[in-house]
Protein backbone atom coordinates (compact mmCIF):
# COMPACT_ATOMS: atom_id res chain seq x y z
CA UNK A 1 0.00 0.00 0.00
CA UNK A 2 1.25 3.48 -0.69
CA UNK A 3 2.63 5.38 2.02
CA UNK A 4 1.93 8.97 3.12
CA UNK A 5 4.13 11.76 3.95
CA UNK A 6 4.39 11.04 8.09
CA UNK A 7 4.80 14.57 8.28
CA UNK A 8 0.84 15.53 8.36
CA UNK A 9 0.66 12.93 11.53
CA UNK A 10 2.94 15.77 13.48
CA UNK A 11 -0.18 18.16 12.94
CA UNK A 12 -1.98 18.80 16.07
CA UNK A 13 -5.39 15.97 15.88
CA UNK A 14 -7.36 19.27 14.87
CA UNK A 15 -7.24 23.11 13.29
CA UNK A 16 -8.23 25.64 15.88
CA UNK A 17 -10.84 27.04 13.63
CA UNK A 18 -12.32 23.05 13.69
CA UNK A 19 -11.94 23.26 17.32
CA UNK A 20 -14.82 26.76 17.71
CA UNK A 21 -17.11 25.11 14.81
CA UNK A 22 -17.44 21.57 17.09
CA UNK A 23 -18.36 24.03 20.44
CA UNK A 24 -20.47 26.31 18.55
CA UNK A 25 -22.25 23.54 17.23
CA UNK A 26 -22.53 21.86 20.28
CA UNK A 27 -24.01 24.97 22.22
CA UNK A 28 -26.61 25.73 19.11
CA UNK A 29 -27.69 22.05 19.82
CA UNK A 30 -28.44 22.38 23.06
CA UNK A 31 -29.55 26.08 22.55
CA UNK A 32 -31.55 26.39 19.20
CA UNK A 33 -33.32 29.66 19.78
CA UNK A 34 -30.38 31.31 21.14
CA UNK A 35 -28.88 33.21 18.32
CA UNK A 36 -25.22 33.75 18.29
CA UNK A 37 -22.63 36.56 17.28
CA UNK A 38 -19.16 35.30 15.46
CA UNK A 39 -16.46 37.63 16.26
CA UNK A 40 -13.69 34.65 15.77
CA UNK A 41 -12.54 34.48 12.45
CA UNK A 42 -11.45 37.23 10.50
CA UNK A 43 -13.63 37.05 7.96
CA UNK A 44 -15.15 40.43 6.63
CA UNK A 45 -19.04 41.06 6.31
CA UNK A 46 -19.61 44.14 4.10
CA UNK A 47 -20.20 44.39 0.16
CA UNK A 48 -17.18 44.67 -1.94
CA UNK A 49 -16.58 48.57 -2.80
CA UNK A 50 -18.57 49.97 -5.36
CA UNK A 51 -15.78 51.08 -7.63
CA UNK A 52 -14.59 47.22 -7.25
CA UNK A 53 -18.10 45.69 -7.86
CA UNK A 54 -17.99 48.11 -10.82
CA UNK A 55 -14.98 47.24 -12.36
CA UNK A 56 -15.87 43.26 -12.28
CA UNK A 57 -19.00 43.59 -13.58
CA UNK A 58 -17.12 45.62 -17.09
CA UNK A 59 -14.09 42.63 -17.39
CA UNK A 60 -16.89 40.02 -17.16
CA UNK A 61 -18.82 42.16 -20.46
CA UNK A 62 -15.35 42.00 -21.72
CA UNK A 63 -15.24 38.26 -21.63
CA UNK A 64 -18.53 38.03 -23.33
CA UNK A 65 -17.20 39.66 -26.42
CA UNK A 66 -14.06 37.77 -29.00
CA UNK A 67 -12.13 41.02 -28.73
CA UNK A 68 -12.58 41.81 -25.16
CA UNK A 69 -12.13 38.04 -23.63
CA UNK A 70 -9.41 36.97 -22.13
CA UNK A 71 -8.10 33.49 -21.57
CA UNK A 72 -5.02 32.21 -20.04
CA UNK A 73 -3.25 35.26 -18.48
CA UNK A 74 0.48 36.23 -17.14
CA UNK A 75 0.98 33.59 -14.40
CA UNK A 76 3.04 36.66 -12.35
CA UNK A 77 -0.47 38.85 -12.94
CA UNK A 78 -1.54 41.68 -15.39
CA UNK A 79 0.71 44.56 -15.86
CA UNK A 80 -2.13 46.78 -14.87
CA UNK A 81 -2.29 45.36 -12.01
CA UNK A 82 1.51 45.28 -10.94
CA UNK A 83 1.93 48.52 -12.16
CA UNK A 84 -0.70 49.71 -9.83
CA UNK A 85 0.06 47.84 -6.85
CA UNK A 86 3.99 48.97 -7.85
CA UNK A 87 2.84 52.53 -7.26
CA UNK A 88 -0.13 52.93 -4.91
CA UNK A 89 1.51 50.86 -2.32
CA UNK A 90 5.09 51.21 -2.63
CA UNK A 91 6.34 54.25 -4.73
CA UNK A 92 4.11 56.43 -2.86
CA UNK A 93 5.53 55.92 0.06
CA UNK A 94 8.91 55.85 -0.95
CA UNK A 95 9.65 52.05 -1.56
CA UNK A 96 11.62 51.08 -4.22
CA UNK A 97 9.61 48.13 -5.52
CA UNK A 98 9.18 47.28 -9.12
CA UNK A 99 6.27 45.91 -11.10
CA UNK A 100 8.50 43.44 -12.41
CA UNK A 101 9.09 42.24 -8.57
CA UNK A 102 4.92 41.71 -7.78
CA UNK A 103 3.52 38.32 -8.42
CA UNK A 104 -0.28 38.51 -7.87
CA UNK A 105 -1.99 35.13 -6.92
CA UNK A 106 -5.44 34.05 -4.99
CA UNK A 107 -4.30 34.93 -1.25
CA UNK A 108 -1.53 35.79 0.84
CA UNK A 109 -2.50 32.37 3.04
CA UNK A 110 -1.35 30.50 0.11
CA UNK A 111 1.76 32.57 -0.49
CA UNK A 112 3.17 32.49 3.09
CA UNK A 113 2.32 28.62 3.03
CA UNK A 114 3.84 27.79 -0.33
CA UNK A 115 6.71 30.02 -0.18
CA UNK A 116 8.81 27.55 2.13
CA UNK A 117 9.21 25.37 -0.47
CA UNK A 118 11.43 26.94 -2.38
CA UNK A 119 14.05 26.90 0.78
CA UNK A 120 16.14 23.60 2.53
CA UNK A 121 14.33 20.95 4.01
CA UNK A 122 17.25 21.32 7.30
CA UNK A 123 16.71 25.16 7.96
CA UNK A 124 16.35 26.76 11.20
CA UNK A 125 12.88 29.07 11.14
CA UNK A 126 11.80 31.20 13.77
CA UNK A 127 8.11 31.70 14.40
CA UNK A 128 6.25 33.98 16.81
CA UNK A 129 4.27 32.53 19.21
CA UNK A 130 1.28 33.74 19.76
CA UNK A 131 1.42 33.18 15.73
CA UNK A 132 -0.84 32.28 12.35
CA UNK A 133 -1.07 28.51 12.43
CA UNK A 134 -0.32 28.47 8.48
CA UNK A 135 3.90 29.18 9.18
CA UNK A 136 3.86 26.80 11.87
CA UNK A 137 1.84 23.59 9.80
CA UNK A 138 2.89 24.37 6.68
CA UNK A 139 6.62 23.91 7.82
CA UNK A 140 5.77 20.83 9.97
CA UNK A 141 4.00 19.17 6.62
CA UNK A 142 7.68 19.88 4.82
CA UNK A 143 9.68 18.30 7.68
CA UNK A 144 11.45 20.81 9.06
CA UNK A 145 10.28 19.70 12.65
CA UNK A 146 10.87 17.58 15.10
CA UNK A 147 7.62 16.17 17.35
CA UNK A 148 5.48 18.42 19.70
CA UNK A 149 6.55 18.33 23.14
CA UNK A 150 4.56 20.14 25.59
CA UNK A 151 2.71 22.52 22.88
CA UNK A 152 5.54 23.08 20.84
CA UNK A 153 7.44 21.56 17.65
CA UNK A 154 11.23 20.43 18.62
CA UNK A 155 13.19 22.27 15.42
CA UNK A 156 11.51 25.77 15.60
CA UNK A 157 13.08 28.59 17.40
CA UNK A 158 10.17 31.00 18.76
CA UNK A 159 9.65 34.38 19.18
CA UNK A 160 7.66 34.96 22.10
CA UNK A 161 5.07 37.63 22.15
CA UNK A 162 4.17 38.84 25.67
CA UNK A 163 2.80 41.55 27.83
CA UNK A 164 6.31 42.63 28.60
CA UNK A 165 7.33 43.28 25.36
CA UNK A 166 4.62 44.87 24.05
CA UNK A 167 3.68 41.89 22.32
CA UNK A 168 6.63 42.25 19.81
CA UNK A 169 9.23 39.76 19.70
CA UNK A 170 12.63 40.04 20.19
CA UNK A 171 15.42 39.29 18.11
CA UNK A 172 16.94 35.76 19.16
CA UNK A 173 20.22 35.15 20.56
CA UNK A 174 20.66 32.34 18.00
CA UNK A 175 21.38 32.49 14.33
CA UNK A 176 18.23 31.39 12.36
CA UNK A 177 18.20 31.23 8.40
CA UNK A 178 14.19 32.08 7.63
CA UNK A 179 12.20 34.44 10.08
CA UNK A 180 8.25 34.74 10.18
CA UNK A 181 6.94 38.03 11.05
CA UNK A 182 3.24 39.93 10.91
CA UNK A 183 2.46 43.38 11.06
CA UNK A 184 0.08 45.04 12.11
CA UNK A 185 0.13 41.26 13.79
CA UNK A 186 -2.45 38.24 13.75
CA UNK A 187 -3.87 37.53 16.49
CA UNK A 188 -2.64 40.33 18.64
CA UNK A 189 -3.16 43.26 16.69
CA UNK A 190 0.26 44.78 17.81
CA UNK A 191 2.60 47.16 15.48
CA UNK A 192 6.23 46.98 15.06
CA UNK A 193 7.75 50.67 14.77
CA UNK A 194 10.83 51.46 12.12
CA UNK A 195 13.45 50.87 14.77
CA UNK A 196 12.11 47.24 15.64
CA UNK A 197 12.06 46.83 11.73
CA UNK A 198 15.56 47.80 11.40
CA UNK A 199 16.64 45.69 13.85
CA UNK A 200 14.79 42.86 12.24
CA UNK A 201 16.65 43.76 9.17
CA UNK A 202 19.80 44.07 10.18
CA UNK A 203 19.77 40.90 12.38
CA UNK A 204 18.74 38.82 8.77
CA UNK A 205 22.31 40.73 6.96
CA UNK A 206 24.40 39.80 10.01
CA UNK A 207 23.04 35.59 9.79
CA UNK A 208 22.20 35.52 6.21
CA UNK A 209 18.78 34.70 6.95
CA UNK A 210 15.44 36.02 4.72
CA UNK A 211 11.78 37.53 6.84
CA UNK A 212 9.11 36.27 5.39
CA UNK A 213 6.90 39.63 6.28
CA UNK A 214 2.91 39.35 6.32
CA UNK A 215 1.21 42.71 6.13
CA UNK A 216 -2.30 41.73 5.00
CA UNK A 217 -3.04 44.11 7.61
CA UNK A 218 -1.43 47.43 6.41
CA UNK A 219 -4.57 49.15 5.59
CA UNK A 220 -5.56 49.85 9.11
CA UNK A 221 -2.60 51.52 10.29
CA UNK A 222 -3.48 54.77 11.01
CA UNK A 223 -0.55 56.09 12.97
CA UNK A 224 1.77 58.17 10.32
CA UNK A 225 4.80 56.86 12.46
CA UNK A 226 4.20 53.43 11.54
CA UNK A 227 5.96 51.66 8.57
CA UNK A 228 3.53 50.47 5.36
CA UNK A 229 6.13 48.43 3.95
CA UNK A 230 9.30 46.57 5.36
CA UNK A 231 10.41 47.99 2.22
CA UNK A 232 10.72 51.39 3.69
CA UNK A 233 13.38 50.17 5.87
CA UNK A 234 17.10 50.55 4.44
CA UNK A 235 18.64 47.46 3.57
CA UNK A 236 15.26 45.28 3.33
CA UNK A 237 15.65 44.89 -0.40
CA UNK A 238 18.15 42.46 0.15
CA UNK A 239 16.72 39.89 2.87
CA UNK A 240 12.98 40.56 2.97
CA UNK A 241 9.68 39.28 1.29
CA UNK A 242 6.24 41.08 1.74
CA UNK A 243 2.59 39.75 1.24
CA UNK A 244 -0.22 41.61 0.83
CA UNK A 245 -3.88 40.52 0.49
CA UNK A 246 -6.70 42.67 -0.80
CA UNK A 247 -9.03 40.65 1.30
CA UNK A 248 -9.39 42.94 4.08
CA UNK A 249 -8.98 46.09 3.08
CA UNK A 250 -11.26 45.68 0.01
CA UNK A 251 -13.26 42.54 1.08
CA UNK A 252 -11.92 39.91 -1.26
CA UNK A 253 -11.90 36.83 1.33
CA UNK A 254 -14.60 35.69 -1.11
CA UNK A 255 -12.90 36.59 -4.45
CA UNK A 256 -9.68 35.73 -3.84
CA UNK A 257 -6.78 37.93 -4.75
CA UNK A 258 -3.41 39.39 -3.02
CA UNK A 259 0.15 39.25 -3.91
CA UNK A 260 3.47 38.63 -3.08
CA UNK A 261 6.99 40.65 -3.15
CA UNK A 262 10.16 39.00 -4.05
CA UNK A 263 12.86 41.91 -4.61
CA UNK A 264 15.59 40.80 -7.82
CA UNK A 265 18.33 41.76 -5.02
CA UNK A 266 17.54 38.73 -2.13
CA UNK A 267 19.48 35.89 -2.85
CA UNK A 268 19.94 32.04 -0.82
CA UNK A 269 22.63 29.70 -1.52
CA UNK A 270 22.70 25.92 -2.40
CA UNK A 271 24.63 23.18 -0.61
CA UNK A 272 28.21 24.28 -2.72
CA UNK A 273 27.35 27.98 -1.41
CA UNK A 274 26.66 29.57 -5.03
CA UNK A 275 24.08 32.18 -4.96
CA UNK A 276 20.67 31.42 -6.53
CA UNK A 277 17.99 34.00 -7.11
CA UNK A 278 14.96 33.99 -4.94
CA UNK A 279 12.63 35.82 -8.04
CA UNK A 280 13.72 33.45 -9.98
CA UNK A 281 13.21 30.25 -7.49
CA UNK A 282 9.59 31.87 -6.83
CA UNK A 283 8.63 32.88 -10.19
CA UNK A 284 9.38 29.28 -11.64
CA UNK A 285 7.00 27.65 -8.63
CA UNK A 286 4.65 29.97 -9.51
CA UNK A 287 4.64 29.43 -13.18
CA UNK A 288 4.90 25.34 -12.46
CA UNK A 289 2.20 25.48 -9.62
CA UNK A 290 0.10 28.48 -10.45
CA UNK A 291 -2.17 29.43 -13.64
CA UNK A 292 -2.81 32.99 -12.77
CA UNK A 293 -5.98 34.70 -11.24
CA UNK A 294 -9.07 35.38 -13.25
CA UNK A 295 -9.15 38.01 -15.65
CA UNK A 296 -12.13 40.09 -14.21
CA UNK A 297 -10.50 39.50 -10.42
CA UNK A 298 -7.49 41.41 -11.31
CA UNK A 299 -9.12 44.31 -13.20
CA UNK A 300 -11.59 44.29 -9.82
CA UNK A 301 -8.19 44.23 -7.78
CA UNK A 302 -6.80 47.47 -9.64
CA UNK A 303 -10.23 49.43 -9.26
CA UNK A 304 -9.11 49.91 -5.13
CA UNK A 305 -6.16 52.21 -6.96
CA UNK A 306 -8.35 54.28 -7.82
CA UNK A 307 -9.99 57.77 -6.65
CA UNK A 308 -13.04 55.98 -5.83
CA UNK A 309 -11.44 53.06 -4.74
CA UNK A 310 -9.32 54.83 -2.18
CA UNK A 311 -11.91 56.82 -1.03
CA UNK A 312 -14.17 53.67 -0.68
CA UNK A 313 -11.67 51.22 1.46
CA UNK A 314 -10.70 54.06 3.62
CA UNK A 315 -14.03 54.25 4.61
CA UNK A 316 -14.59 50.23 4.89
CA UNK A 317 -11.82 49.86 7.17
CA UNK A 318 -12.30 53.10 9.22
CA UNK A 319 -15.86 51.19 9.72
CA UNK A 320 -14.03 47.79 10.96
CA UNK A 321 -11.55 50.04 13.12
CA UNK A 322 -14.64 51.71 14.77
CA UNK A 323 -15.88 48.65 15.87
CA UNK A 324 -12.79 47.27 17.12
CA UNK A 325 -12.98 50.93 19.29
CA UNK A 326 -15.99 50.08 20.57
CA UNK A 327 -14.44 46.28 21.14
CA UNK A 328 -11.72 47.54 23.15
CA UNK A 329 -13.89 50.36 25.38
CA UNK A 330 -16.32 48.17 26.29
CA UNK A 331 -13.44 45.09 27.14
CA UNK A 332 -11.26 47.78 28.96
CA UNK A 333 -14.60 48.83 30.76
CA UNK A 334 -14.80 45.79 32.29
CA UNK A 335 -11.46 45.63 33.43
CA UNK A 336 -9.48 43.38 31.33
CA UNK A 337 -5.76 44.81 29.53
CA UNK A 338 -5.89 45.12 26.11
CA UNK A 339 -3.87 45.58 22.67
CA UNK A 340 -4.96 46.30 19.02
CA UNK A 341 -8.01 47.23 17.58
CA UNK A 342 -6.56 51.10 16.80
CA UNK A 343 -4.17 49.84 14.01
CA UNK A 344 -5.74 46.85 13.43
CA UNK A 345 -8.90 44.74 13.31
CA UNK A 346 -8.08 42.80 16.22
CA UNK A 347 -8.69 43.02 19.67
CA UNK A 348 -5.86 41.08 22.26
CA UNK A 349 -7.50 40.67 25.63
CA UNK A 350 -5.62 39.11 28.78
CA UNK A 351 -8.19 37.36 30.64
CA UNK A 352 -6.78 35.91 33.54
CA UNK A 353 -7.78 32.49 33.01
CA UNK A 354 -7.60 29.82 30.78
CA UNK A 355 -8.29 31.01 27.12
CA UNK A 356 -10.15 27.90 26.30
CA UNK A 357 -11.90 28.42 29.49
CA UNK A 358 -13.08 32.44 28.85
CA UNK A 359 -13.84 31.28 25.58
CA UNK A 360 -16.70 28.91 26.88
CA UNK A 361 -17.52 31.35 29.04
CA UNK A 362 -18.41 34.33 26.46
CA UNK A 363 -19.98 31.56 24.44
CA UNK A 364 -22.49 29.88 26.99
CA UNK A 365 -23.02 33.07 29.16
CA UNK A 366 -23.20 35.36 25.72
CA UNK A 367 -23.54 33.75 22.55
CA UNK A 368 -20.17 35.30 21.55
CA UNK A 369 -17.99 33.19 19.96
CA UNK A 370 -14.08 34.41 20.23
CA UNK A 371 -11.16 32.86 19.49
CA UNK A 372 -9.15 31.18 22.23
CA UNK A 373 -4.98 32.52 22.62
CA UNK A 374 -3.96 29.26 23.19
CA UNK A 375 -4.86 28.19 20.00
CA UNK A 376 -2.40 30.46 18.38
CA UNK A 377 0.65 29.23 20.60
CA UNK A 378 1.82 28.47 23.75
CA UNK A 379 1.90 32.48 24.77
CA UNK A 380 -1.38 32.83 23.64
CA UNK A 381 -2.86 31.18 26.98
CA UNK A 382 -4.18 33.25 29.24
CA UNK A 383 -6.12 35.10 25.95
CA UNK A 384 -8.16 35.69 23.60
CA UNK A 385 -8.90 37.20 20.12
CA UNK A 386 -11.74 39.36 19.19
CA UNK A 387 -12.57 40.20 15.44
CA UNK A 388 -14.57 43.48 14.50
CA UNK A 389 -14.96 42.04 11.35
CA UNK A 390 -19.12 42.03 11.57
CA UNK A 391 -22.04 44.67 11.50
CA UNK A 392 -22.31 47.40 13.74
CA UNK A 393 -25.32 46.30 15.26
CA UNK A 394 -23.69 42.88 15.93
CA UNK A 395 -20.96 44.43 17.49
CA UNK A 396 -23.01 46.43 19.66
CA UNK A 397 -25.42 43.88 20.51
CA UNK A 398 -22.18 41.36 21.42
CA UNK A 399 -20.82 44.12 23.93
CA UNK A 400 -23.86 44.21 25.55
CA UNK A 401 -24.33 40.96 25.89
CA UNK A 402 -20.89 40.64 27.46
CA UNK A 403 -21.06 43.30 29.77
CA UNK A 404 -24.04 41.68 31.26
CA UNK A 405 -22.56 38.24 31.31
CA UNK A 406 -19.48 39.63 33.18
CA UNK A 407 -20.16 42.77 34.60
């Protein structure tokens, strides 16, 4: 009988996100006129922007005509796309990124998962911890760990996360070759200012290692001191990669687009210690694996660059950061310490107890499903994650609701 890769039997026996859909179907069992309120995942819940709706709705009349459709496309994404994404989000801010250096796919989930294959099988990786569970699994299912021994993989190096520093992780006293980082962060909601950056930076020229930087979060920073782009940080060009995701600042969890930054400049070396190109590693996975995203997605994707489109995002995520406000006031009300939800979507809230534990708690007492720290690392006990991806009114009503089940 065929064998499988023994790898996937390291995986923890379920995903978090499994873990809240078996409770929350358990409690609407046993409670089936109690309605509840989902601020767990960070999924978004309003319309895609007008100016993006409107630009779909033209490339899909385009493919309805022989001189407007479009079939197989660039695998690396339109040039009207790069070229925007080149200048809205990087020249404009002073980032020397080329269009040439963009490759757009169907989310930056898939990009930070995939993009460890293109490095050694026996490298040393540094994760956060509280962290996404993608960088963690996806290296497990390549075998770059050892077992997990008391909630941890043996092989990793982590980054802890904590109250005492600010819920940004230090720079470790070991040399590491690839380094996972995530700001404004998931699940804490913290920022990383341009001195932490350049320390990141220059702590990957000194080992010789590359950051693997997630910012599908940029577009709710609001503080002008705060980087966009690692890119903006001297010296990045040569050891960094960025991904980007238009599904939260322009609502695309359902259509499926973001992108991925792999300066010409950042280079790895094989076993003999020649250089190789990291663009060119990356572009030929992504040719190999990839076919490109649809036609009428990208053109959808370019409309954000727009007048209207600006206009129209800024005002869909100043909506989610209001909520997260009124997350955080009423949280802080009650008496609990808490990060994010003015840079970010996400709400970080020390409980004082058991994550899992709070999290049944908000559930049975509320009908307000969080998620639980713990299920984003060992430092994440003692926690808990609150989305303001939902409606106002949902927000509202889930405040209330917890103020009366705790207060």
């Amino acid at each position: 009988m065929i064998r499988i890769n023994e790898n996937y039997l390291k995986l923890k026996a379920s995903y978090l996100f499994s873990d809240i859909a078996k409770r929350i179907a358990a409690y609407q069992e046993a409670n089936p006129d109690s309605p509840i309120i989902k601020l767990g995942i960070g999924d978004v819940t309003e319309p895609l922007p007008a100016a993006c709706r409107e630009a779909f709705h033209a490339a899909i009349d385009e493919q309805g005509t022989p001189e407007g459709f479009h079939g197989y496309g660039p695998e690396q994404g339109y040039p009207f796309l790069r070229e925007a994404i080149a200048q809205g989000d990087f020249k404009s801010i002073g980032a020397d990124i080329d269009a040439s250096e963009i490759f757009v796919s169907d989310g930056a989930k898939c990009d930070s998962g995939n993009i460890q294959e293109i490095f050694g099988s026996d490298i040393k990786i540094a994760v956060p911890d509280p962290v996404y569970p993608v960088y963690v699994d996806t290296n497990v299912m390549a075998g770059r760990t050892g077992a997990m021994v008391d909630g941890r993989y043996e092989g990793f190096v982590y980054l802890e996360s904590t109250p005492e520093n600010g819920y940004v992780p230090s720079i470790p006293g070991e040399k590491v070759d690839l380094i996972y980082l995530c700001f404004p962060n998931n699940p804490t909601g913290a920022t990383a200012t341009r001195d932490q950056l350049k320390a990141w930076v220059d702590y990957a020229k000194e080992c010789g290692a590359i950051i693997l930087y997630d910012a599908a979060y940029v577009a709710f920073l609001r503080d002008p001191e705060l980087p966009r782009s690692i890119f903006e940080i001297e010296g990045a060009r040569e050891v960094a990669i960025e991904f980007r995701s238009f599904s939260k600042n322009a609502g695309f969890t359902g259509t499926r687009c973001a992108y991925t930054v792999i300066p010409k400049e950042l280079n790895a070396q094989d076993a003999s210690g020649q250089e190789h190109s990291v663009h060119a590693l990356w572009n030929r996975r992504h040719c190999t694996k990839f076919n490109g995203v649809s036609y009428p997605v990208q053109k959808a994707a370019a409309a954000v660059y727009t007048e209207q489109g600006q206009a129209e995002i800024k005002a869909l995520t100043d909506f989610y950061l209001e909520n997260a406000k009124i997350v955080r006031a009423a949280m802080e009300e009650l008496g609990y310490s808490c990060v994010g939800g003015d840079n970010a979507p996400y709400i970080w809230i020390q409980t004082g107890q058991p994550s899992w534990d709070f999290f049944d708690l908000l559930l049975n007492k509320a009908g307000v499903v969080c998620t639980p720290g713990a299920g984003f690392g060992t430092c994440g006990e003692g926690h808990i994650r609150i989305s303001a991806f939902n409606s106002r009114a949902k927000i509202e009503e889930a405040m209330s609701r917890i103020k009366k089940a705790l207060g």
